[in-house]
C-alpha atoms as a PDB file:
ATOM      1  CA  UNK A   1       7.607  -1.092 -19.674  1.00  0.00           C
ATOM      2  CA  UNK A   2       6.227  -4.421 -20.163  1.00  0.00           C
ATOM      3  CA  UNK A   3       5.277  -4.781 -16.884  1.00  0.00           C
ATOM      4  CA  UNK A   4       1.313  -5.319 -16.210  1.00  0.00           C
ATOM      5  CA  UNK A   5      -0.674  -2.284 -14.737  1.00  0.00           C
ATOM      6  CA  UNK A   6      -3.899  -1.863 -13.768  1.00  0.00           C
ATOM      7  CA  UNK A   7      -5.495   0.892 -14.645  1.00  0.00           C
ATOM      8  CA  UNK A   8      -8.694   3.429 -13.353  1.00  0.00           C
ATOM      9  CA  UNK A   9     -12.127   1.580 -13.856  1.00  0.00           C
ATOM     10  CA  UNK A  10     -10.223  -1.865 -14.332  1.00  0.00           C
ATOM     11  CA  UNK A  11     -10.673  -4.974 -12.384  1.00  0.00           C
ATOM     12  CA  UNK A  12      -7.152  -5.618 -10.627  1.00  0.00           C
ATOM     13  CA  UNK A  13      -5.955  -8.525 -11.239  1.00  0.00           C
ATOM     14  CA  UNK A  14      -6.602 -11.015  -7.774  1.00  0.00           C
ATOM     15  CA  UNK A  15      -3.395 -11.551  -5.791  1.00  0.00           C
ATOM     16  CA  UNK A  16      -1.823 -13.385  -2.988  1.00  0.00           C
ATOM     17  CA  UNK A  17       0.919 -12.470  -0.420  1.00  0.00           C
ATOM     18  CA  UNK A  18       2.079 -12.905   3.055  1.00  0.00           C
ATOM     19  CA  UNK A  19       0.472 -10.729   5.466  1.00  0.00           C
ATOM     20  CA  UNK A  20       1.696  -9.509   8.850  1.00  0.00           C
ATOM     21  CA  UNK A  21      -0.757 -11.392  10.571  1.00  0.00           C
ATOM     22  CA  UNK A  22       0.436 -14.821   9.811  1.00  0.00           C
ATOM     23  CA  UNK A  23      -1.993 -15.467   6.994  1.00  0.00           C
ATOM     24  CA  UNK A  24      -2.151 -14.919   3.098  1.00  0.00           C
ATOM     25  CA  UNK A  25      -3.663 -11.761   2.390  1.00  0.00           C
ATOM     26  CA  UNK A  26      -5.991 -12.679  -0.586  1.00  0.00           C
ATOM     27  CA  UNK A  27      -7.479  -9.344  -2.825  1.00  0.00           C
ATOM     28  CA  UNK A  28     -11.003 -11.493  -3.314  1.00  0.00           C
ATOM     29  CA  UNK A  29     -11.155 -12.049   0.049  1.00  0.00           C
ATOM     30  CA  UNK A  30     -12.181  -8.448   0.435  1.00  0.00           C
ATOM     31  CA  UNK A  31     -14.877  -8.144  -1.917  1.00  0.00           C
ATOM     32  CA  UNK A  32     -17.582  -5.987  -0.302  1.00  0.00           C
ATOM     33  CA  UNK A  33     -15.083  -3.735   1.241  1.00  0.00           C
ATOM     34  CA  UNK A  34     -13.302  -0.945  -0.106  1.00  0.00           C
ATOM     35  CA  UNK A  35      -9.078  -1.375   0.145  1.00  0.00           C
ATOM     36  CA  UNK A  36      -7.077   1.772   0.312  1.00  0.00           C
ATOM     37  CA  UNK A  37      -3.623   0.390  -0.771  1.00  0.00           C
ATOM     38  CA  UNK A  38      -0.619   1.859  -0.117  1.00  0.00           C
ATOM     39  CA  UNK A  39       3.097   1.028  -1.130  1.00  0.00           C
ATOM     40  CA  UNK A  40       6.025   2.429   0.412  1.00  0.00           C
ATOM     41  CA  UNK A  41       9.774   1.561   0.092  1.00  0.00           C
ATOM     42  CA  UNK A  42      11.272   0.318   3.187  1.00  0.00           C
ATOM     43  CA  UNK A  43       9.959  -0.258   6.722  1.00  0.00           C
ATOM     44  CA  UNK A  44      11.505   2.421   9.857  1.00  0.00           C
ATOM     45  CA  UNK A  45      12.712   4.782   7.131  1.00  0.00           C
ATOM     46  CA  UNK A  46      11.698   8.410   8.535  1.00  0.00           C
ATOM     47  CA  UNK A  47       8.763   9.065   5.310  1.00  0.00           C
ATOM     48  CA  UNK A  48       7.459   5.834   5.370  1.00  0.00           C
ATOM     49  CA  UNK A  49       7.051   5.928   8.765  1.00  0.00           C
ATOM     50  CA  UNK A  50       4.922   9.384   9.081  1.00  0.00           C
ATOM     51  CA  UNK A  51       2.955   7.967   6.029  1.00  0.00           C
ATOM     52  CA  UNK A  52       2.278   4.592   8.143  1.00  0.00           C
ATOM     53  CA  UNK A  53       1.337   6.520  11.423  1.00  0.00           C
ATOM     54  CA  UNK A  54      -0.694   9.777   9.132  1.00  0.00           C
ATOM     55  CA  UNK A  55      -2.410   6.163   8.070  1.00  0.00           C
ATOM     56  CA  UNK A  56      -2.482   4.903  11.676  1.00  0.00           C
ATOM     57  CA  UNK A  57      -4.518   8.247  12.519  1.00  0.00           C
ATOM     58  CA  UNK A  58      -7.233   8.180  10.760  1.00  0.00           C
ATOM     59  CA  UNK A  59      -7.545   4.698  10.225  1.00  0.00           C
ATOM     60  CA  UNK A  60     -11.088   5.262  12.347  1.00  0.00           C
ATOM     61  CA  UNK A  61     -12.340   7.253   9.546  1.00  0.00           C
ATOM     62  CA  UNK A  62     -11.334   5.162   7.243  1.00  0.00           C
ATOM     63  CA  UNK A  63     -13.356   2.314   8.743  1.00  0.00           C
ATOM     64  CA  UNK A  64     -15.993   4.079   9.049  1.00  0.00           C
ATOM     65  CA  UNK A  65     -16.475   4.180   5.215  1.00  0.00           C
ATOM     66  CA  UNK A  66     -16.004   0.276   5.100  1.00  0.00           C
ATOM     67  CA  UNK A  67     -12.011   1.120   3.804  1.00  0.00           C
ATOM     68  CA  UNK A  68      -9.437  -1.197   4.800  1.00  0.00           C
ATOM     69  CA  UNK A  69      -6.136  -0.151   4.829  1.00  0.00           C
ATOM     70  CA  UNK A  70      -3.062  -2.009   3.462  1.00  0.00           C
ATOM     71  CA  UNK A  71       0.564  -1.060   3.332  1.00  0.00           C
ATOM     72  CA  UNK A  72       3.088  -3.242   1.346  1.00  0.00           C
ATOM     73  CA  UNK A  73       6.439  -2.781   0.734  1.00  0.00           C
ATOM     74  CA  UNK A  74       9.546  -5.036  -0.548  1.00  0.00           C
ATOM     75  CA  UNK A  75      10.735  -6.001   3.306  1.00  0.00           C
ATOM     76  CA  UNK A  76       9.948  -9.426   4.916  1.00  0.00           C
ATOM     77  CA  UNK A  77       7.800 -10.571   7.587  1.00  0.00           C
ATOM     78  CA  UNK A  78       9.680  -9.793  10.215  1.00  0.00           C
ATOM     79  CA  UNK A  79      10.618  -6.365   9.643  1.00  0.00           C
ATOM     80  CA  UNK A  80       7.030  -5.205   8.970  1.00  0.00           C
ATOM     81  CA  UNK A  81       6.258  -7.071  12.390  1.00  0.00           C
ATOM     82  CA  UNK A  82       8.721  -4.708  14.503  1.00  0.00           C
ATOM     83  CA  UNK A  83       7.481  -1.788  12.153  1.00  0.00           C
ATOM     84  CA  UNK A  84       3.959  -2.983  13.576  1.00  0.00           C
ATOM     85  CA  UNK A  85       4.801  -3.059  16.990  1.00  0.00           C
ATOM     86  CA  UNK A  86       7.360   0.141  17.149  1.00  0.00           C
ATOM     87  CA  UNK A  87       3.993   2.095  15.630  1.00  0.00           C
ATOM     88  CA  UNK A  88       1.010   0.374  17.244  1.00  0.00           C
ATOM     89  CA  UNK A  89      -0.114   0.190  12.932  1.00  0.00           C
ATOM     90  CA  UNK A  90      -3.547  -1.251  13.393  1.00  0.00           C
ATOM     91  CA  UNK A  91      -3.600  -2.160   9.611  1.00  0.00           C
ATOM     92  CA  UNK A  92      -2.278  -5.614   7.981  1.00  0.00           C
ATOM     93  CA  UNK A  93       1.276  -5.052   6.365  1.00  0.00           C
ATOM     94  CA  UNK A  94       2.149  -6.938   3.245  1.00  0.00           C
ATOM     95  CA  UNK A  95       5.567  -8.450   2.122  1.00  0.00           C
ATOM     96  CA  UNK A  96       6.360  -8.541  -1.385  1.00  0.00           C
ATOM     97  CA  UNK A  97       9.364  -9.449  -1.371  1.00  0.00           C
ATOM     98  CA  UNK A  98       9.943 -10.917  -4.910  1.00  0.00           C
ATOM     99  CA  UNK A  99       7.634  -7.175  -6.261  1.00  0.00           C
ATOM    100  CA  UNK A 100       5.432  -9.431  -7.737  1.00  0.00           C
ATOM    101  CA  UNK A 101       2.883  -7.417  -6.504  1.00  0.00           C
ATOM    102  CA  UNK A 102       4.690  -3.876  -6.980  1.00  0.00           C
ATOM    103  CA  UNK A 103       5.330  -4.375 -10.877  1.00  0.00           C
ATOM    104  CA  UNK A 104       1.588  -5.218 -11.366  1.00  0.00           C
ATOM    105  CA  UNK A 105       0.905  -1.716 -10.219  1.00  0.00           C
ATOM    106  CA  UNK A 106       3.644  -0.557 -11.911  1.00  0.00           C
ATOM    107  CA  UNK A 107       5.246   0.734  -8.770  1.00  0.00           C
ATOM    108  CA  UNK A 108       8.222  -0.994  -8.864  1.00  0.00           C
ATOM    109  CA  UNK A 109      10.963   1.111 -10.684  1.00  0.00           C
ATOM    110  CA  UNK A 110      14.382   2.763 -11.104  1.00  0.00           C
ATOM    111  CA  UNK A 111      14.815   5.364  -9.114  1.00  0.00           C
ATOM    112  CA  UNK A 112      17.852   7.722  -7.736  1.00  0.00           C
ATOM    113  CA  UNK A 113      19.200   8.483  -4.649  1.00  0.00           C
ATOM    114  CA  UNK A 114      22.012  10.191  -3.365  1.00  0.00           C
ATOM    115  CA  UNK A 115      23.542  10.009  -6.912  1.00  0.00           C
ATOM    116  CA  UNK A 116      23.187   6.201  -7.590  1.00  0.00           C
ATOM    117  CA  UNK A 117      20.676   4.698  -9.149  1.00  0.00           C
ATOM    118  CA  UNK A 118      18.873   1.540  -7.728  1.00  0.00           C
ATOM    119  CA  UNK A 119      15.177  -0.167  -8.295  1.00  0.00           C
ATOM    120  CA  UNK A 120      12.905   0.353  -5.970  1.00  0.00           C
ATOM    121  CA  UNK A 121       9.090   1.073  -4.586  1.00  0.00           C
ATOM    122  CA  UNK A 122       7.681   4.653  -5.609  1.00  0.00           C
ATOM    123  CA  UNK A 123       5.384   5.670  -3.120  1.00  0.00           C
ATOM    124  CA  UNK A 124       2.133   5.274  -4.254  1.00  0.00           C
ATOM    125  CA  UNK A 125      -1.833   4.893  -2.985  1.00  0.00           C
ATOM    126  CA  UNK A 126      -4.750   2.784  -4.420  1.00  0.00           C
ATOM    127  CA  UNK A 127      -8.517   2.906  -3.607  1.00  0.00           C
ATOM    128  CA  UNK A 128      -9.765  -0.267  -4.809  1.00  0.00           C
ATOM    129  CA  UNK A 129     -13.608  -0.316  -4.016  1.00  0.00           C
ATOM    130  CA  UNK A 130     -15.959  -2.985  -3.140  1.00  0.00           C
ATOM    131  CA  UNK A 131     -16.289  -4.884  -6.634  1.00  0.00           C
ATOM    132  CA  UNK A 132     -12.260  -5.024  -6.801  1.00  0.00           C
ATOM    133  CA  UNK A 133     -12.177  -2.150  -9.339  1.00  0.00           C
ATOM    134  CA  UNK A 134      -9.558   0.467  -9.170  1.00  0.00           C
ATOM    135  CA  UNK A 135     -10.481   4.311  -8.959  1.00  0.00           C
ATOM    136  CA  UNK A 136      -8.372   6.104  -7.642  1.00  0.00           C
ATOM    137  CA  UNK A 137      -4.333   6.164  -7.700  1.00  0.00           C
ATOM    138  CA  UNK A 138      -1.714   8.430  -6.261  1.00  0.00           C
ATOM    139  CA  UNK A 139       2.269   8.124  -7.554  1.00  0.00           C
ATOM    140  CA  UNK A 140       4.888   9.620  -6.379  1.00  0.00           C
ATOM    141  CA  UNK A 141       3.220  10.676  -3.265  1.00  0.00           C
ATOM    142  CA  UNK A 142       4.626  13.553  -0.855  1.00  0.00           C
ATOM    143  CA  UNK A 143       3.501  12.280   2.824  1.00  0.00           C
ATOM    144  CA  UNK A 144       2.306  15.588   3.907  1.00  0.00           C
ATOM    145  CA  UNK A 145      -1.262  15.614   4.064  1.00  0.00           C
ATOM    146  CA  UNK A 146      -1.626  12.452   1.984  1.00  0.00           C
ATOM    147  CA  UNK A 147      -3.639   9.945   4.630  1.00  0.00           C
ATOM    148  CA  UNK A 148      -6.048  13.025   4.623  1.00  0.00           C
ATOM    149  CA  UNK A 149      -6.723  13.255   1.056  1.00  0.00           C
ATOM    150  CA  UNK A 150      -7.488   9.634   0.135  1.00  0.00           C
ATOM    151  CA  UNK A 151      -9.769  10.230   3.232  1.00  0.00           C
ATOM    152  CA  UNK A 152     -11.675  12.944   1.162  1.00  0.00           C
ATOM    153  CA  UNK A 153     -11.425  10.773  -1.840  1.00  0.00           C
ATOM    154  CA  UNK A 154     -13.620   8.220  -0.043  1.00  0.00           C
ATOM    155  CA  UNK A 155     -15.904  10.083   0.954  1.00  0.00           C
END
Protein backbone atom coordinates (compact mmCIF):
# COMPACT_ATOMS: atom_id res chain seq x y z
CA UNK A 1 0.00 0.00 0.00
CA UNK A 2 1.59 3.18 -0.76
CA UNK A 3 -0.85 5.05 0.76
CA UNK A 4 0.34 7.38 3.86
CA UNK A 5 -0.64 6.19 7.46
CA UNK A 6 -0.19 7.52 10.55
CA UNK A 7 0.80 5.55 13.02
CA UNK A 8 0.59 5.21 17.28
CA UNK A 9 2.82 8.00 18.93
CA UNK A 10 3.02 9.92 15.47
CA UNK A 11 2.01 13.41 14.78
CA UNK A 12 -0.94 13.13 12.12
CA UNK A 13 -0.41 14.85 9.47
CA UNK A 14 -2.79 18.45 9.69
CA UNK A 15 -5.83 18.29 7.40
CA UNK A 16 -8.67 20.18 5.99
CA UNK A 17 -12.28 19.21 5.00
CA UNK A 18 -15.79 20.35 4.84
CA UNK A 19 -17.61 20.06 7.96
CA UNK A 20 -21.35 19.75 8.58
CA UNK A 21 -21.50 22.96 10.07
CA UNK A 22 -20.75 25.06 7.11
CA UNK A 23 -17.10 25.59 7.91
CA UNK A 24 -13.67 23.79 7.20
CA UNK A 25 -12.94 21.52 9.86
CA UNK A 26 -9.14 22.18 10.40
CA UNK A 27 -7.09 19.19 12.69
CA UNK A 28 -4.78 22.27 14.26
CA UNK A 29 -7.60 24.01 15.06
CA UNK A 30 -8.12 21.56 17.87
CA UNK A 31 -4.93 21.57 19.52
CA UNK A 32 -5.58 21.46 23.28
CA UNK A 33 -8.40 19.10 22.89
CA UNK A 34 -8.45 15.55 22.52
CA UNK A 35 -10.40 14.25 18.97
CA UNK A 36 -11.95 10.85 19.05
CA UNK A 37 -12.23 10.20 15.24
CA UNK A 38 -14.34 7.96 13.77
CA UNK A 39 -14.89 6.76 10.06
CA UNK A 40 -17.75 4.94 8.88
CA UNK A 41 -18.92 4.00 5.32
CA UNK A 42 -22.10 5.54 4.36
CA UNK A 43 -24.58 7.84 6.13
CA UNK A 44 -28.48 6.09 7.18
CA UNK A 45 -26.98 2.63 6.65
CA UNK A 46 -28.41 0.52 9.76
CA UNK A 47 -24.41 0.02 11.54
CA UNK A 48 -23.35 3.28 10.92
CA UNK A 49 -26.20 4.59 12.27
CA UNK A 50 -26.16 2.69 15.87
CA UNK A 51 -22.37 3.59 15.84
CA UNK A 52 -23.38 7.46 15.24
CA UNK A 53 -26.22 7.41 17.94
CA UNK A 54 -23.87 4.70 20.61
CA UNK A 55 -21.58 8.05 19.81
CA UNK A 56 -24.53 10.43 20.25
CA UNK A 57 -24.98 8.78 23.86
CA UNK A 58 -22.25 9.32 25.51
CA UNK A 59 -21.04 12.17 23.79
CA UNK A 60 -21.51 13.92 27.55
CA UNK A 61 -18.83 11.76 28.78
CA UNK A 62 -16.86 12.27 26.23
CA UNK A 63 -16.83 16.03 26.80
CA UNK A 64 -16.28 15.75 29.93
CA UNK A 65 -12.69 14.48 29.27
CA UNK A 66 -12.12 17.51 26.82
CA UNK A 67 -12.82 14.69 23.68
CA UNK A 68 -14.41 15.93 20.69
CA UNK A 69 -16.03 13.70 18.59
CA UNK A 70 -15.81 13.50 14.76
CA UNK A 71 -17.41 11.16 12.30
CA UNK A 72 -16.35 11.23 8.56
CA UNK A 73 -17.32 9.24 5.93
CA UNK A 74 -17.13 9.39 1.89
CA UNK A 75 -20.89 11.09 1.54
CA UNK A 76 -21.40 14.86 0.85
CA UNK A 77 -22.66 17.67 2.75
CA UNK A 78 -25.93 17.19 2.40
CA UNK A 79 -26.41 13.73 3.26
CA UNK A 80 -24.47 13.99 6.56
CA UNK A 81 -26.86 17.10 7.19
CA UNK A 82 -30.19 14.87 7.05
CA UNK A 83 -28.07 12.09 8.89
CA UNK A 84 -27.63 15.06 11.51
CA UNK A 85 -31.00 16.00 11.78
CA UNK A 86 -32.79 12.33 11.43
CA UNK A 87 -30.33 11.54 14.71
CA UNK A 88 -30.19 14.79 16.68
CA UNK A 89 -25.86 13.85 16.25
CA UNK A 90 -24.55 16.64 18.40
CA UNK A 91 -21.01 16.06 16.88
CA UNK A 92 -19.54 17.82 13.55
CA UNK A 93 -19.72 15.30 10.52
CA UNK A 94 -17.01 15.40 7.94
CA UNK A 95 -17.21 14.85 4.08
CA UNK A 96 -14.42 13.33 2.39
CA UNK A 97 -15.57 12.86 -0.50
CA UNK A 98 -12.42 12.57 -2.74
CA UNK A 99 -10.88 9.91 0.67
CA UNK A 100 -8.24 12.17 0.84
CA UNK A 101 -8.59 11.98 4.30
CA UNK A 102 -9.54 8.10 4.55
CA UNK A 103 -6.27 6.85 2.65
CA UNK A 104 -4.09 8.93 5.08
CA UNK A 105 -5.42 6.69 7.78
CA UNK A 106 -5.29 3.98 5.70
CA UNK A 107 -8.98 3.37 5.98
CA UNK A 108 -9.87 3.56 2.66
CA UNK A 109 -9.79 0.01 1.03
CA UNK A 110 -11.16 -2.93 -0.98
CA UNK A 111 -13.56 -4.57 0.60
CA UNK A 112 -16.49 -7.30 -0.22
CA UNK A 113 -19.93 -7.38 -0.03
CA UNK A 114 -22.57 -9.51 -1.03
CA UNK A 115 -20.04 -11.27 -3.38
CA UNK A 116 -18.64 -8.18 -5.26
CA UNK A 117 -15.92 -6.44 -4.48
CA UNK A 118 -15.87 -2.55 -4.26
CA UNK A 119 -13.50 0.20 -2.34
CA UNK A 120 -14.68 1.54 0.43
CA UNK A 121 -14.40 3.01 4.27
CA UNK A 122 -13.50 0.23 6.97
CA UNK A 123 -14.90 1.22 10.06
CA UNK A 124 -12.43 2.48 12.15
CA UNK A 125 -11.80 4.89 15.50
CA UNK A 126 -8.91 7.34 16.34
CA UNK A 127 -8.05 9.09 19.67
CA UNK A 128 -5.90 11.83 18.67
CA UNK A 129 -4.95 13.74 21.97
CA UNK A 130 -4.27 17.26 22.72
CA UNK A 131 -0.70 17.72 21.00
CA UNK A 132 -2.25 16.12 17.63
CA UNK A 133 -0.53 12.76 18.33
CA UNK A 134 -2.25 9.56 17.64
CA UNK A 135 -2.70 6.80 20.44
CA UNK A 136 -5.07 4.90 20.05
CA UNK A 137 -6.76 3.16 16.82
CA UNK A 138 -9.55 0.70 16.30
CA UNK A 139 -10.05 -1.15 12.57
CA UNK A 140 -12.47 -3.06 11.58
CA UNK A 141 -14.70 -2.13 14.37
CA UNK A 142 -17.93 -4.25 15.42
CA UNK A 143 -20.50 -1.40 16.72
CA UNK A 144 -21.51 -3.28 19.72
CA UNK A 145 -20.13 -1.78 22.64
CA UNK A 146 -17.59 0.27 20.70
CA UNK A 147 -18.65 4.15 21.77
CA UNK A 148 -18.14 2.57 25.31
CA UNK A 149 -14.72 1.37 24.95
CA UNK A 150 -12.96 4.38 23.41
CA UNK A 151 -14.83 5.94 26.45
CA UNK A 152 -12.64 3.71 28.80
CA UNK A 153 -9.72 4.34 26.60
CA UNK A 154 -9.93 8.03 27.56
CA UNK A 155 -10.16 7.77 30.65
Amino acid sequence: MSEQQVKIGEQVPDFKLQASNSEVFQLSDYRGKKLVIYFYPKDMTPGCTAESCDFRDFNPQYAGLNAEIIGISPDDLASHQQFIEEYSLPFLLLADTEQEVSRMFGVWQLLSWGGKEFMGVKRSTFIIDENGVLTHEWRDVQVEGHAEEVLKALQ
